[in-house]
C-alpha atoms as a PDB file:
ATOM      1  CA  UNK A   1    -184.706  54.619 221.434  1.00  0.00           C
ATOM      2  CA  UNK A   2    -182.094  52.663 223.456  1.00  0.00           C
ATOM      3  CA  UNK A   3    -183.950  52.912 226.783  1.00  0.00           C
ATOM      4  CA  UNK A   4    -187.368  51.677 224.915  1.00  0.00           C
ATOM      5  CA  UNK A   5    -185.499  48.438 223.570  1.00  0.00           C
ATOM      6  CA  UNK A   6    -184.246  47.780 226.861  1.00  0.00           C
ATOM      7  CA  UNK A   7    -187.572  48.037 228.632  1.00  0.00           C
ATOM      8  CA  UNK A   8    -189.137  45.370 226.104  1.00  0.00           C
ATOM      9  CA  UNK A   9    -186.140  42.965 226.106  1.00  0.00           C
ATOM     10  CA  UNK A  10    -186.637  43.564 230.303  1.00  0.00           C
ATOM     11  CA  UNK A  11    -190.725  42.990 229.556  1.00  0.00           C
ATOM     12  CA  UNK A  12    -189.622  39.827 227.706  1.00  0.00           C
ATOM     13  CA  UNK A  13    -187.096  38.550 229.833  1.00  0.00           C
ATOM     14  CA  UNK A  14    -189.753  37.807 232.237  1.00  0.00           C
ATOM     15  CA  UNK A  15    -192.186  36.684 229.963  1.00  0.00           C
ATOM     16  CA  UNK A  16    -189.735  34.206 228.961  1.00  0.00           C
ATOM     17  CA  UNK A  17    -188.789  33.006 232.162  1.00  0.00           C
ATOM     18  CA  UNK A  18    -192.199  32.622 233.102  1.00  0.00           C
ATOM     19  CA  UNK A  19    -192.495  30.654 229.683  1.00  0.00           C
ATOM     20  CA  UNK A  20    -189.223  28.619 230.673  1.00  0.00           C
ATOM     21  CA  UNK A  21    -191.260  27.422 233.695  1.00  0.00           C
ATOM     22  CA  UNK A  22    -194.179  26.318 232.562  1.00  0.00           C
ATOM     23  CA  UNK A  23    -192.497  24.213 230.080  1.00  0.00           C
ATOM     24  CA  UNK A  24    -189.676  22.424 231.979  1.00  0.00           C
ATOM     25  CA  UNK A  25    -191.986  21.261 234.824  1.00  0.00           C
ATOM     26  CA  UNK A  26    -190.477  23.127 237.382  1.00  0.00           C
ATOM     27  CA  UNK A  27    -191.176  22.831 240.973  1.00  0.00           C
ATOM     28  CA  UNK A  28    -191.661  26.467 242.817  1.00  0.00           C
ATOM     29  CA  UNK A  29    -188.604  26.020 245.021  1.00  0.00           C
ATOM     30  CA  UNK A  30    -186.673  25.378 241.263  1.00  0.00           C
ATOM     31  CA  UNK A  31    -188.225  28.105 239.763  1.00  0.00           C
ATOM     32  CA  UNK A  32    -187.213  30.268 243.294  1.00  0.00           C
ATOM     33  CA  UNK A  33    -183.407  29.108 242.984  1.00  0.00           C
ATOM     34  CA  UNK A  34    -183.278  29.918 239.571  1.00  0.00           C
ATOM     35  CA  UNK A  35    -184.635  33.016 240.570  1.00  0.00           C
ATOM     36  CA  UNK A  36    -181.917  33.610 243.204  1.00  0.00           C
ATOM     37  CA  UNK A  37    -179.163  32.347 240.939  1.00  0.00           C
ATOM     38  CA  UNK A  38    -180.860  35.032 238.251  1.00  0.00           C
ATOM     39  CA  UNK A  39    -179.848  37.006 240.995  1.00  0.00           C
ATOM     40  CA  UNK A  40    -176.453  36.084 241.701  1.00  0.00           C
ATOM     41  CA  UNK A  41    -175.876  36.324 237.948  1.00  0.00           C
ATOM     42  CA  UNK A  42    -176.588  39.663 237.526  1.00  0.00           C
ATOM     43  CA  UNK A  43    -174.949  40.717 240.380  1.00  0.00           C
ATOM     44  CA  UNK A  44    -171.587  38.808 238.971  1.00  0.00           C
ATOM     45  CA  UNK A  45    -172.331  40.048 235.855  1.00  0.00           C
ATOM     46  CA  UNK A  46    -172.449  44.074 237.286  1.00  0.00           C
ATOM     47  CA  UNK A  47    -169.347  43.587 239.067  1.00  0.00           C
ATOM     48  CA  UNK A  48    -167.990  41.998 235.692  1.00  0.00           C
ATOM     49  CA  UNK A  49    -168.840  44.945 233.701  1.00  0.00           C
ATOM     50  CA  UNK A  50    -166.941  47.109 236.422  1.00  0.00           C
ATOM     51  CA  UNK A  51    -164.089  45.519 236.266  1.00  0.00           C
ATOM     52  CA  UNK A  52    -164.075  45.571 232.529  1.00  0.00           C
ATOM     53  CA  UNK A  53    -164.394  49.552 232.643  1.00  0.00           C
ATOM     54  CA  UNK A  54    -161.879  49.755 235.056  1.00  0.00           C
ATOM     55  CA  UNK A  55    -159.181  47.742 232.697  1.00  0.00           C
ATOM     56  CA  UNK A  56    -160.646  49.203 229.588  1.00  0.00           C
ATOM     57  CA  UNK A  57    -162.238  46.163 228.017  1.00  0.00           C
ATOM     58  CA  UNK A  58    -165.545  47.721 227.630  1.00  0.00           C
ATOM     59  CA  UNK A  59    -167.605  50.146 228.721  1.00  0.00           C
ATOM     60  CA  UNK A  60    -171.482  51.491 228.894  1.00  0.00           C
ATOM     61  CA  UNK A  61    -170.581  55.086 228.011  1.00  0.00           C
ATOM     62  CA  UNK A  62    -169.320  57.366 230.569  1.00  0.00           C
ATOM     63  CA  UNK A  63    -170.554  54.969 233.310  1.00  0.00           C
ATOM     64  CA  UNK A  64    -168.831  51.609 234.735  1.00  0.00           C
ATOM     65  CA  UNK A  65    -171.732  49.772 234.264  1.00  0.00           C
ATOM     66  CA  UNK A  66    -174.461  49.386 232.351  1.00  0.00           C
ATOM     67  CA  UNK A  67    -177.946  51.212 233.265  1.00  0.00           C
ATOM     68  CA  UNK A  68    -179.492  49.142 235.602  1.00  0.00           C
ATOM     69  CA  UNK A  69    -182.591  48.206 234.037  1.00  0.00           C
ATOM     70  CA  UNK A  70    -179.985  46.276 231.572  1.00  0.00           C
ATOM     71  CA  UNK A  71    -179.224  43.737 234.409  1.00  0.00           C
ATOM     72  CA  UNK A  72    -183.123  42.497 234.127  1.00  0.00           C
ATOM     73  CA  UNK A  73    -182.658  39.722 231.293  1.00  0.00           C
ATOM     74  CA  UNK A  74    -179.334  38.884 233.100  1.00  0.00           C
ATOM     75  CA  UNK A  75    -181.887  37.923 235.949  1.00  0.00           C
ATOM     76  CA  UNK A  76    -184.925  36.701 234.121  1.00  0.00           C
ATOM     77  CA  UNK A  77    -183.561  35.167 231.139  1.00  0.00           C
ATOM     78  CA  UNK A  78    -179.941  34.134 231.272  1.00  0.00           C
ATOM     79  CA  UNK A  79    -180.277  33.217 235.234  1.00  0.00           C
ATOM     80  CA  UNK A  80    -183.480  32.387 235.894  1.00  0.00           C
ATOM     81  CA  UNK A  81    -185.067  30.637 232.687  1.00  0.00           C
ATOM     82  CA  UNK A  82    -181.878  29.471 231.158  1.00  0.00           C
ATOM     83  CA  UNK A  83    -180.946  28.240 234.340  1.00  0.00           C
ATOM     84  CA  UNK A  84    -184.473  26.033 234.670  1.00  0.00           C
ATOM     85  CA  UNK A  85    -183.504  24.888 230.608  1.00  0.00           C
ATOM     86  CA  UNK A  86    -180.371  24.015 231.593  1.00  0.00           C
ATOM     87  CA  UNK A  87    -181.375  22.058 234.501  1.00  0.00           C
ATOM     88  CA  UNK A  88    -184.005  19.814 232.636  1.00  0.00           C
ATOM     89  CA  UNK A  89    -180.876  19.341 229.830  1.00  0.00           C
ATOM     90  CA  UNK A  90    -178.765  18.133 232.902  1.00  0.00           C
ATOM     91  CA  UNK A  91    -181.895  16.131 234.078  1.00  0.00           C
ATOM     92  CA  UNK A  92    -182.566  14.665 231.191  1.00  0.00           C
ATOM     93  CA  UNK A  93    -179.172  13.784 229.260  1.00  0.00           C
ATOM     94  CA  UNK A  94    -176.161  13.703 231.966  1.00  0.00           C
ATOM     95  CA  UNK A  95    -172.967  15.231 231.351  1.00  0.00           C
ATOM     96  CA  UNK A  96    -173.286  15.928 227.730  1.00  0.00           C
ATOM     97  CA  UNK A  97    -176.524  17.646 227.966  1.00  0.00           C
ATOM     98  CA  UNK A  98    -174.505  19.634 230.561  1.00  0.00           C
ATOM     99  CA  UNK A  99    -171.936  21.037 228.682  1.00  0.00           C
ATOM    100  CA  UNK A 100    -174.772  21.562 225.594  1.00  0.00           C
ATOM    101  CA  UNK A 101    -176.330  24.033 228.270  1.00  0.00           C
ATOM    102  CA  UNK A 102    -172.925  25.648 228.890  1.00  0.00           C
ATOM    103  CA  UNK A 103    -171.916  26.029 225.165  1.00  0.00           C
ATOM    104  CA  UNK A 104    -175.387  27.253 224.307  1.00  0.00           C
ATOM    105  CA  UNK A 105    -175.582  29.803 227.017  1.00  0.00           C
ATOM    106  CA  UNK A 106    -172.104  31.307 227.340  1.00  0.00           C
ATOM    107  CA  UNK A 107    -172.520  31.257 222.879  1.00  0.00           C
ATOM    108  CA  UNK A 108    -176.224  33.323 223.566  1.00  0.00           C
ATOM    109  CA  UNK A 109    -174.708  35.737 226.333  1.00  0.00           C
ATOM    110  CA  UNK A 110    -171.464  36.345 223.449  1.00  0.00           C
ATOM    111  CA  UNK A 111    -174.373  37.173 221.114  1.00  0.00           C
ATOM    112  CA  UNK A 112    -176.229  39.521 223.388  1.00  0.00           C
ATOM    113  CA  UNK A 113    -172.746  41.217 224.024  1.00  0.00           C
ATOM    114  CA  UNK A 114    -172.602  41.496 220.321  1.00  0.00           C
ATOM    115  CA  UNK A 115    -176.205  42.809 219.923  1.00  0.00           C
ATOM    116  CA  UNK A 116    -175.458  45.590 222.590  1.00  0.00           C
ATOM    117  CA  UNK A 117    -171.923  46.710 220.411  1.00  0.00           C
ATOM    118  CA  UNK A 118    -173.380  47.167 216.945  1.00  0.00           C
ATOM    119  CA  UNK A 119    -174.390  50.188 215.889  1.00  0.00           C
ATOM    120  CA  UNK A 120    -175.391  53.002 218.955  1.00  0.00           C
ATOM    121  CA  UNK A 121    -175.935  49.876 221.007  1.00  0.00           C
ATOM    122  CA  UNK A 122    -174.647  51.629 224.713  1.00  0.00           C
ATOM    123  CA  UNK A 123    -171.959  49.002 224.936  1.00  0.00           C
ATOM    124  CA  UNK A 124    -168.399  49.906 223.585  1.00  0.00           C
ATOM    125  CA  UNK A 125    -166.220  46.543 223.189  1.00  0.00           C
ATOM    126  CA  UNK A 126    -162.185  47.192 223.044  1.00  0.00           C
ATOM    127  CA  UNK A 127    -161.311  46.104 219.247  1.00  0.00           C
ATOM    128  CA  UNK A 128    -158.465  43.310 220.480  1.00  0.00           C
ATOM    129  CA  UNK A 129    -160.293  39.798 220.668  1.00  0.00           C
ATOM    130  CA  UNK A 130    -159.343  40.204 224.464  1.00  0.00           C
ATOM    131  CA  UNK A 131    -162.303  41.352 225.750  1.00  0.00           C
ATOM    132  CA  UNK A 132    -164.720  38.699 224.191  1.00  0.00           C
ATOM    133  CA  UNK A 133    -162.869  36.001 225.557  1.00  0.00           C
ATOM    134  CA  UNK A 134    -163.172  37.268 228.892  1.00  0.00           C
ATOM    135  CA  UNK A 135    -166.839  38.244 228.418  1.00  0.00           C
ATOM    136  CA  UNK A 136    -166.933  34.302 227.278  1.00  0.00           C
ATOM    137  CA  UNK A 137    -165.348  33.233 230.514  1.00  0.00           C
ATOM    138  CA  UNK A 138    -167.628  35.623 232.353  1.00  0.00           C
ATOM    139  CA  UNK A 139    -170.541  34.160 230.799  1.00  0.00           C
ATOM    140  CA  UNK A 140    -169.580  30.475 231.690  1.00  0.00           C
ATOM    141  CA  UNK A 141    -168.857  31.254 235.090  1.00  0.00           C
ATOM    142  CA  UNK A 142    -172.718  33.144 235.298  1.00  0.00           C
ATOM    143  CA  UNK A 143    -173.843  29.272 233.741  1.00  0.00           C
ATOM    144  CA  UNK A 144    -171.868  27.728 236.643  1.00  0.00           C
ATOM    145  CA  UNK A 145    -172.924  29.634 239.222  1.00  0.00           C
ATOM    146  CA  UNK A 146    -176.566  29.644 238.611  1.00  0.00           C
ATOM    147  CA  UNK A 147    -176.487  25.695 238.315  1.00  0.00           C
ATOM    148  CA  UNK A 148    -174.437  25.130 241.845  1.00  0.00           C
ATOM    149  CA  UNK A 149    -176.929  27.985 243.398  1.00  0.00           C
ATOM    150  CA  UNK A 150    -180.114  25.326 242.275  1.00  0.00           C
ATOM    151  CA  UNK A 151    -178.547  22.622 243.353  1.00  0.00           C
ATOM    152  CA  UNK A 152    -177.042  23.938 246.825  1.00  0.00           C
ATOM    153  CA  UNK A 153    -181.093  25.571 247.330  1.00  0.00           C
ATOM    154  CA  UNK A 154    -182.966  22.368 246.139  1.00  0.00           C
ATOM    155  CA  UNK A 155    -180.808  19.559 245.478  1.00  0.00           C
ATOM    156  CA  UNK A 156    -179.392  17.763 242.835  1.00  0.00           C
ATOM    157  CA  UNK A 157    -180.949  17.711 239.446  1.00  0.00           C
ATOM    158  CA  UNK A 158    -183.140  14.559 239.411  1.00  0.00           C
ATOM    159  CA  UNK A 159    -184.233  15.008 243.329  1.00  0.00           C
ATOM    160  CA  UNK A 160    -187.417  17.316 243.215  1.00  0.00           C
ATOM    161  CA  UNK A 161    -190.323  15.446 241.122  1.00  0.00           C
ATOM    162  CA  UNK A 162    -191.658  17.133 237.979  1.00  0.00           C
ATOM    163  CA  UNK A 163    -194.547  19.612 238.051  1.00  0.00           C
ATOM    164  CA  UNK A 164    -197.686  18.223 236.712  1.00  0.00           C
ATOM    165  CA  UNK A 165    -198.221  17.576 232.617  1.00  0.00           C
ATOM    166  CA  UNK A 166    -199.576  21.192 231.713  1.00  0.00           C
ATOM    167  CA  UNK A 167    -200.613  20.166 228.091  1.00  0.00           C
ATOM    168  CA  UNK A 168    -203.074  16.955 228.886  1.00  0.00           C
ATOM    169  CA  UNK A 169    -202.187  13.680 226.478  1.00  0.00           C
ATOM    170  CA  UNK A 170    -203.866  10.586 225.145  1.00  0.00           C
ATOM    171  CA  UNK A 171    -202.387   7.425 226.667  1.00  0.00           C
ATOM    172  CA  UNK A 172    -201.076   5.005 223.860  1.00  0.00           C
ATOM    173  CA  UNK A 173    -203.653   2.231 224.531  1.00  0.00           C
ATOM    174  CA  UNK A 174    -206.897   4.877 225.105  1.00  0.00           C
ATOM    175  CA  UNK A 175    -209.040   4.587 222.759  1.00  0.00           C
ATOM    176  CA  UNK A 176    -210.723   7.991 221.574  1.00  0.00           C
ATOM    177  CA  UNK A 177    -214.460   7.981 220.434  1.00  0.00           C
ATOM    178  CA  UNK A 178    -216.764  10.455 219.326  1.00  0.00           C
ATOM    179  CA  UNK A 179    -220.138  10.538 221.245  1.00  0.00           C
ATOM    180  CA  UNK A 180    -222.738   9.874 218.539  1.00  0.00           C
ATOM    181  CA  UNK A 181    -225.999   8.829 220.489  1.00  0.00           C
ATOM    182  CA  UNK A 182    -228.036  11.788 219.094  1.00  0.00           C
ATOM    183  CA  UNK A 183    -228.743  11.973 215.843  1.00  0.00           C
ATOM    184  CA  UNK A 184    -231.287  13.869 214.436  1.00  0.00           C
ATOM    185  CA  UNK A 185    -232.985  13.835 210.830  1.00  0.00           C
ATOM    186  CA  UNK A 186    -232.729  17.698 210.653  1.00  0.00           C
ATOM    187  CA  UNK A 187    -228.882  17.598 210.981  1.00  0.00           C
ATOM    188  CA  UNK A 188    -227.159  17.061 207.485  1.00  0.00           C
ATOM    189  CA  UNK A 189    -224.368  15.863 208.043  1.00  0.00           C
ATOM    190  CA  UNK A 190    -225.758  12.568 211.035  1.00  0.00           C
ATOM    191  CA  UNK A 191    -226.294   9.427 209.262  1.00  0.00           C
ATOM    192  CA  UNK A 192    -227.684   6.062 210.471  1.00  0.00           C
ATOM    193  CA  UNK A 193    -226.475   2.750 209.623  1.00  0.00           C
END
């Protein structure tokens, strides 16, 4: 049951990247260095969960780490499409939408942490409050390091121009009008003036 919950959060990690794209108006190279700091997350986030088992903080079972697969919404999700959210929030509002992004994500990687320990969730959390604030510090450092990644691969925030509008939108002063040049007497519902 564990391994079939893992697959779909993995399925859906990508979806949601993919759905993180489309709406921040990300160029390809962004989307690639979020991709690549996805990358770098996980990876921090696998050597993380080592250390952890090897100081007794927490622990995947038997193993040091957690089964692979696992690492997938670290990529997709926390790196990749939080990273693009987090880089429009930056974009957009300055410095405090910056450290909105970094409360929001390392608050969302505390509750995936949380997810994982309840019940026969394969992660086993030491009871002292310890190992949450390190898995907090972990997850901030993840935020960090996926930000600096985009901007040392593509610039600063506000230097690549925005994808295309994706949804298309009436301009204030248009004026919408319905074509009504063909009216017919059979049709019930055309009148004349």
């Amino acid at each position: 049951m564990v391994s079939v919950v893992i697959f779909v959060a993995s399925v859906f990690s990508v979806l949601l990247f993919l759905l993180c794209a489309w709406l921040t108006r990300a160029s390809y190279w962004r989307c690639a260095a979020a991709l690549m700091g996805g990358l770098i997350a996980a990876a921090f986030r696998f050597g993380l969960d080592m250390v952890a088992y090897r100081f007794d903080w927490w622990s995947f079972g038997d193993t040091p780490y957690a089964p692979i697969v696992t690492y997938v919404p670290v990529l997709f999700w926390f790196g990749g499409g939080l990273g693009l959210v987090g880089w429009r929030m930056i974009r957009n509002w300055g410095g405090g939408g910056e450290i909105a992004f970094f409360i929001v994500f390392v608050l969302l990687g505390l509750a995936r942490d949380v997810v994982l320990a309840i019940g026969a969730g394969p992660l086993t959390i030491n009871s002292d409050g310890l190992p949450l604030i390190i898995a907090g510090v972990g997850w901030l450092a993840m935020a960090i390091l996926v930000q600096t990644l985009m901007q040392m691969l593509v610039g600063p925030v506000d230097v690549d121009r925005l994808a295309p509008e994706r949804i298309p939108q009436v301009e204030g002063d248009a004026h919408v009008t319905w074509v009504t040049d063909r009216q017919t007497e059979d049709d019930p519902f055309s009148f004349r003036l």
